[in-house]
Protein backbone atom coordinates (compact mmCIF):
# COMPACT_ATOMS: atom_id res chain seq x y z
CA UNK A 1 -13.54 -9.14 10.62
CA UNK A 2 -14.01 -9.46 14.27
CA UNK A 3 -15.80 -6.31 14.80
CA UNK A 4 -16.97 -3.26 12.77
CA UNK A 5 -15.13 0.10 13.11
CA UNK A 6 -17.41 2.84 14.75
CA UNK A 7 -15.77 5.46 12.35
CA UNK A 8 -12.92 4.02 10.09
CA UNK A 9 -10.65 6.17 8.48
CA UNK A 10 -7.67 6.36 5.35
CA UNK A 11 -4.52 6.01 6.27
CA UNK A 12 -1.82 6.25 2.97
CA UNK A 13 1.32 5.22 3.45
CA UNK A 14 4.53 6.10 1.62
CA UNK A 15 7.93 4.95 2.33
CA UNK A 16 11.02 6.75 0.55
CA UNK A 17 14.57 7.46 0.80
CA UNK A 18 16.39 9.76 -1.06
CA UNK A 19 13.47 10.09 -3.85
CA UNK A 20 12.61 13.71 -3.87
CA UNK A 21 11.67 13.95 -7.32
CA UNK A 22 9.13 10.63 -7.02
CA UNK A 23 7.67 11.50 -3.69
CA UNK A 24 6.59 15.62 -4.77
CA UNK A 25 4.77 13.89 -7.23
CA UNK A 26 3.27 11.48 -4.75
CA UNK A 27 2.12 14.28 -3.03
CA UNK A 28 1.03 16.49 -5.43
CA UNK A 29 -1.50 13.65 -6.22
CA UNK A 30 -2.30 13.61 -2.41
CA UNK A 31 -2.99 16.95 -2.04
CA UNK A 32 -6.64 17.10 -4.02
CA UNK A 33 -7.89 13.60 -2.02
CA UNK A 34 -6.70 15.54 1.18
CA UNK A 35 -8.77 19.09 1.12
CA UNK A 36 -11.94 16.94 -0.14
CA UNK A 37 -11.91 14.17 3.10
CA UNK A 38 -11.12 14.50 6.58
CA UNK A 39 -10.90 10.77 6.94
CA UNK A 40 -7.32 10.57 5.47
CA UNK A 41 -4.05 10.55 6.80
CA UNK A 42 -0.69 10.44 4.67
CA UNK A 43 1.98 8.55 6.26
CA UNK A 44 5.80 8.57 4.93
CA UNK A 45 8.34 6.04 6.09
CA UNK A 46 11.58 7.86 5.11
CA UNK A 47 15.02 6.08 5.34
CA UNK A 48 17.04 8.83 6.42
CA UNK A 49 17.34 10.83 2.98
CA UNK A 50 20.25 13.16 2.42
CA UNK A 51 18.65 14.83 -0.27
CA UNK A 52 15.66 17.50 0.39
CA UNK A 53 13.59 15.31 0.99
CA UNK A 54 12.99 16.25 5.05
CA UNK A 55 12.53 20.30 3.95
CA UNK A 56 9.94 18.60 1.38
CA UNK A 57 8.19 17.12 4.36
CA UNK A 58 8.36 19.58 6.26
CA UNK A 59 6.52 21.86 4.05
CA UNK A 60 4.36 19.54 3.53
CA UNK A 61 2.90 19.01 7.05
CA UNK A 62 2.93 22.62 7.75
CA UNK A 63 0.22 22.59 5.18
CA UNK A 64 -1.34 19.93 6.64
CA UNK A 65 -0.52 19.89 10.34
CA UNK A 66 -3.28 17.72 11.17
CA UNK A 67 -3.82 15.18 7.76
CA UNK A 68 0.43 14.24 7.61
CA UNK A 69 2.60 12.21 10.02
CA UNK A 70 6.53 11.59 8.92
CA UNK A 71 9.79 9.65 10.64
CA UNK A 72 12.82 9.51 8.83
CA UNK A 73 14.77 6.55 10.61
CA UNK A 74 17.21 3.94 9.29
CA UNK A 75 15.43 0.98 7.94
CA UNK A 76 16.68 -2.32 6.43
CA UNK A 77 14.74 -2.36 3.27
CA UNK A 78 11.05 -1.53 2.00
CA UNK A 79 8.98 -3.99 3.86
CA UNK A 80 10.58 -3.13 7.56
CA UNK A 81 9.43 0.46 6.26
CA UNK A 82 6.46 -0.36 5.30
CA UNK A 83 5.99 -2.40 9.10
CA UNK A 84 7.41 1.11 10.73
CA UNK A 85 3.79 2.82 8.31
CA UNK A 86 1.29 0.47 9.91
CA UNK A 87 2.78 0.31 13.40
CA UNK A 88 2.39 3.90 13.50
CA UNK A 89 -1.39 3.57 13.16
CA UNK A 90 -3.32 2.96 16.23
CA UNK A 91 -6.57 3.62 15.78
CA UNK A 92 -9.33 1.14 13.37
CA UNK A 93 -9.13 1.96 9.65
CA UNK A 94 -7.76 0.65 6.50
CA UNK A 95 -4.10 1.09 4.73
CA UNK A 96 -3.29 1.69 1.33
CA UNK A 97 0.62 1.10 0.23
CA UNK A 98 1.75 4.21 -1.90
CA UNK A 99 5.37 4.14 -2.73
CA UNK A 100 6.98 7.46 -3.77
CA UNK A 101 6.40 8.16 -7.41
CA UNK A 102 3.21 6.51 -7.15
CA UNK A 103 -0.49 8.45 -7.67
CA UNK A 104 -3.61 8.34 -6.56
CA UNK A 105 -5.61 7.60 -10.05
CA UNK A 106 -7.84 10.69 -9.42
CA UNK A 107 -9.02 12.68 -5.99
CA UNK A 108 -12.05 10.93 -6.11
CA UNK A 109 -10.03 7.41 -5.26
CA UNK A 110 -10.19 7.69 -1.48
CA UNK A 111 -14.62 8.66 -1.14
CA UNK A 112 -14.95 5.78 -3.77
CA UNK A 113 -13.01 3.44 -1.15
CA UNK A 114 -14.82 4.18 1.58
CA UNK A 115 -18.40 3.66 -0.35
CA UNK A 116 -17.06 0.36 -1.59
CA UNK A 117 -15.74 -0.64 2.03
CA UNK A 118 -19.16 0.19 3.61
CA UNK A 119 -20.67 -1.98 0.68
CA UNK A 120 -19.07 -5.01 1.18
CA UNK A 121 -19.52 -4.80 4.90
CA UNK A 122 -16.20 -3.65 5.80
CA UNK A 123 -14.17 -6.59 4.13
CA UNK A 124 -10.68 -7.45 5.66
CA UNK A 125 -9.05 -6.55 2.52
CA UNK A 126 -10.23 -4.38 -0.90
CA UNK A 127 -8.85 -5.74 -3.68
CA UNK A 128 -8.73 -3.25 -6.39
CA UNK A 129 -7.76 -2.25 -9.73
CA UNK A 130 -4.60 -0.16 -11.00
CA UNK A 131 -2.84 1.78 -13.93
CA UNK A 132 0.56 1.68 -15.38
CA UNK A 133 3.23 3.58 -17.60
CA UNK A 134 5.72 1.87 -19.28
CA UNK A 135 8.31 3.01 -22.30
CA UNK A 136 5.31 5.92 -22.25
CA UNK A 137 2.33 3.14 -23.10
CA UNK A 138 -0.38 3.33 -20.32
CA UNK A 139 -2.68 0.70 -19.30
CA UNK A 140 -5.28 -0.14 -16.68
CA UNK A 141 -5.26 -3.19 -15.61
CA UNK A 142 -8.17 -5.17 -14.22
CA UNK A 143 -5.49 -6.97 -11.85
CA UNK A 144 -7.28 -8.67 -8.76
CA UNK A 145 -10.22 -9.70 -9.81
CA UNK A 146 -9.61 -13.14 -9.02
CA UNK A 147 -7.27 -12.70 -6.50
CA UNK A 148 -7.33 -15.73 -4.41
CA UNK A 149 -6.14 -17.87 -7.57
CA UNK A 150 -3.01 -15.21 -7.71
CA UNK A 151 -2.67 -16.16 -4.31
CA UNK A 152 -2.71 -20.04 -4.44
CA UNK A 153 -1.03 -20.38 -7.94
CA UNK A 154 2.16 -18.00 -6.78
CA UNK A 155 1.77 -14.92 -8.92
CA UNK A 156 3.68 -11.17 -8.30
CA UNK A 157 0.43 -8.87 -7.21
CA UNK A 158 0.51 -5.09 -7.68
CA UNK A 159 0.77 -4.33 -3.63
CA UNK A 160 -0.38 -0.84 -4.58
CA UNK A 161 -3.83 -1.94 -5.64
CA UNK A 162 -4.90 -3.65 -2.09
CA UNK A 163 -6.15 -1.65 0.50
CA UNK A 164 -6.08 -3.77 4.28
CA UNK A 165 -8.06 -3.11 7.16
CA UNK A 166 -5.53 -2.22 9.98
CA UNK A 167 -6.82 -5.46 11.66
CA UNK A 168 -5.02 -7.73 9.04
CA UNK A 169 -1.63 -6.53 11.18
CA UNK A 170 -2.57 -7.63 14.71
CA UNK A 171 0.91 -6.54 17.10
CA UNK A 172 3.86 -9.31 15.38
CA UNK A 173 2.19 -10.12 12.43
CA UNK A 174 3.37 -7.57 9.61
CA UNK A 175 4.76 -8.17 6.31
CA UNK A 176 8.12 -10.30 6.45
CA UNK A 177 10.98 -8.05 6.24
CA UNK A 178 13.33 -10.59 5.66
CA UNK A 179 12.49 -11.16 1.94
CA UNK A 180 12.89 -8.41 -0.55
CA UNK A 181 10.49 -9.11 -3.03
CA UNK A 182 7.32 -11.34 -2.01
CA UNK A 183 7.49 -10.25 1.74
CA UNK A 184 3.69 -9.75 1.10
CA UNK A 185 3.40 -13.14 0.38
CA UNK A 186 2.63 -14.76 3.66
CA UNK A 187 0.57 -11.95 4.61
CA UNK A 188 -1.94 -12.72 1.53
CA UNK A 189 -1.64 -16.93 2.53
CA UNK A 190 -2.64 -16.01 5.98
CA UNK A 191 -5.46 -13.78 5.10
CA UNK A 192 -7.07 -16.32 2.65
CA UNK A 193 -6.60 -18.92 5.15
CA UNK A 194 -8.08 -17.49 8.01
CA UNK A 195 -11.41 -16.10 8.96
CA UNK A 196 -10.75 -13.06 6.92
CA UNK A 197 -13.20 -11.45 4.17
CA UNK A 198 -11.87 -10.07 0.75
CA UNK A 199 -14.14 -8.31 -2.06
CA UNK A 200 -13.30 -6.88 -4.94
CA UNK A 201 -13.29 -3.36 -6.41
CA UNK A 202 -13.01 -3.04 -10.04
CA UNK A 203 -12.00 0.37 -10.03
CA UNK A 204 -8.33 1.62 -10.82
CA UNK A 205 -7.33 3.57 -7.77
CA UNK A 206 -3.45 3.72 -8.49
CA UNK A 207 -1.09 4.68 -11.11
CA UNK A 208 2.83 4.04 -10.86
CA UNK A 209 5.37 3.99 -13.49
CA UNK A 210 6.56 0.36 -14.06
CA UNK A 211 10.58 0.34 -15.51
CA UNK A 212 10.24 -3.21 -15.32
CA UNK A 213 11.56 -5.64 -12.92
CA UNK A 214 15.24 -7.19 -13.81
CA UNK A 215 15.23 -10.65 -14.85
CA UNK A 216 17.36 -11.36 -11.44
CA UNK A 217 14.51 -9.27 -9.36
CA UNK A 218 12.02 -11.66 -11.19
CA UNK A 219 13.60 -14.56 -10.59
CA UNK A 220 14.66 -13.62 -6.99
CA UNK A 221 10.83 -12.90 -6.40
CA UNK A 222 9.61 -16.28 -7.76
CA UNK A 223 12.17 -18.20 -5.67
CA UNK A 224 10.88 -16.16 -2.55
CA UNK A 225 7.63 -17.07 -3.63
CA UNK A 226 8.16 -20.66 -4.25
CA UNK A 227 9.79 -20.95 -0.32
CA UNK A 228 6.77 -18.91 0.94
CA UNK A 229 4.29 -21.84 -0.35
CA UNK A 230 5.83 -24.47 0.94
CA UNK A 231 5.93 -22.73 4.70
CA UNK A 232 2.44 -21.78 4.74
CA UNK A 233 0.85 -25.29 3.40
């Protein structure tokens, strides 16, 4: 990292679109981490919902007027929405990806990043740990603890689990919008290639609910991946 931050802050983003059942419970896992640090902002990316998902928002802010920013805007997919999350932060901090129907593992998640950023000397990126339902069996997973051989051999990563400093996304360089499953991809190449720092956190800061990626997803993601290799040799 070219310089330290002076004061760095939190900043949670969630994109959505018509998802109103998913994203309360986002929230409700939000609200806990919010009254116990005022270094945290929740950002939501929503796609233009016709569901109640803008009067859920908008309750939501008038609670905290101050701690939650929302658009709702057409999008073309999750990554451009994700791009719309970080461009909306303009001040130093770091970013942590939580889609709706996602949780914070527990309210202490967001002091224990911030103790493990100033630790490592404010690394580039925070590669952490996560939990996950599926067909009602739970797990935590110790998932990036070698992350840069996830990285070079190709492997899906659990997005949710990596928290960025906001200057991994200098202006034009965001996640690639044009894939729909490893847009990350090139992001993570670039860091590791660069002059960019990443430690890791073995602490589960995330739980989602996995259903389970269709076989065409899967193999849609490895072909992505397999392209996204060859550009960034």
């Amino acid at each position: 990292m070219s310089s330290k931050p002076e004061k760095y802050h939190i900043y949670v983003v969630t994109v959505c679109k018509n998802d109103k059942k998913r994203l309360i419970k986002t929230i409700k896992s939000m609200h806990p981490a919010i009254a116990m640090n005022d270094a945290l902002t929740h950002i939501i990316v929503d796609g233009e919902s016709v569901d109640d998902t803008m009067e859920i928002l908008g309750r939501y802010k008038t609670t905290n007027p101050t701690r939650v920013v929302y658009i709702s805007e057409q999008d073309t997919g999750i990554y451009d929405a994700m791009n719309k999350g970080i461009d909306m932060i303009k001040e130093q901090g770091y970013i942590l990806f939580l889609n709706a129907g996602d949780e914070l593992y527990d309210m202490h998640v967001i002091s224990d990043i911030q103790q493990a950023v100033v630790r490592s000397s404010y690394p580039d990126l925070l590669a952490c740990c996560f939990g996950y339902t599926r067909k009602d069996l739970y797990w935590d997973i110790c998932g990036f603890m070698d992350l840069r051989h996830k990285i070079n051999t190709g492997a899906l990563i659990c997005q949710q689990s990596l928290v960025y400093s906001r200057t991994c996304f200098p202006a034009g360089d965001l996640f690639n919008a044009s894939y729909r499953i490893a847009g990350t991809m090139i992001i993570f190449s670039r860091l590791l290639k660069g002059d960019y720092t990443v430690s890791q956190f073995p602490r589960a800061i995330v739980r989602y609910e996995d259903s389970g990626l269709s076989e065409m997803a899967a193999e849609e993601g490895r072909a992505e991946i397999a392209q996204i290799r060859k550009l960034v040799r």
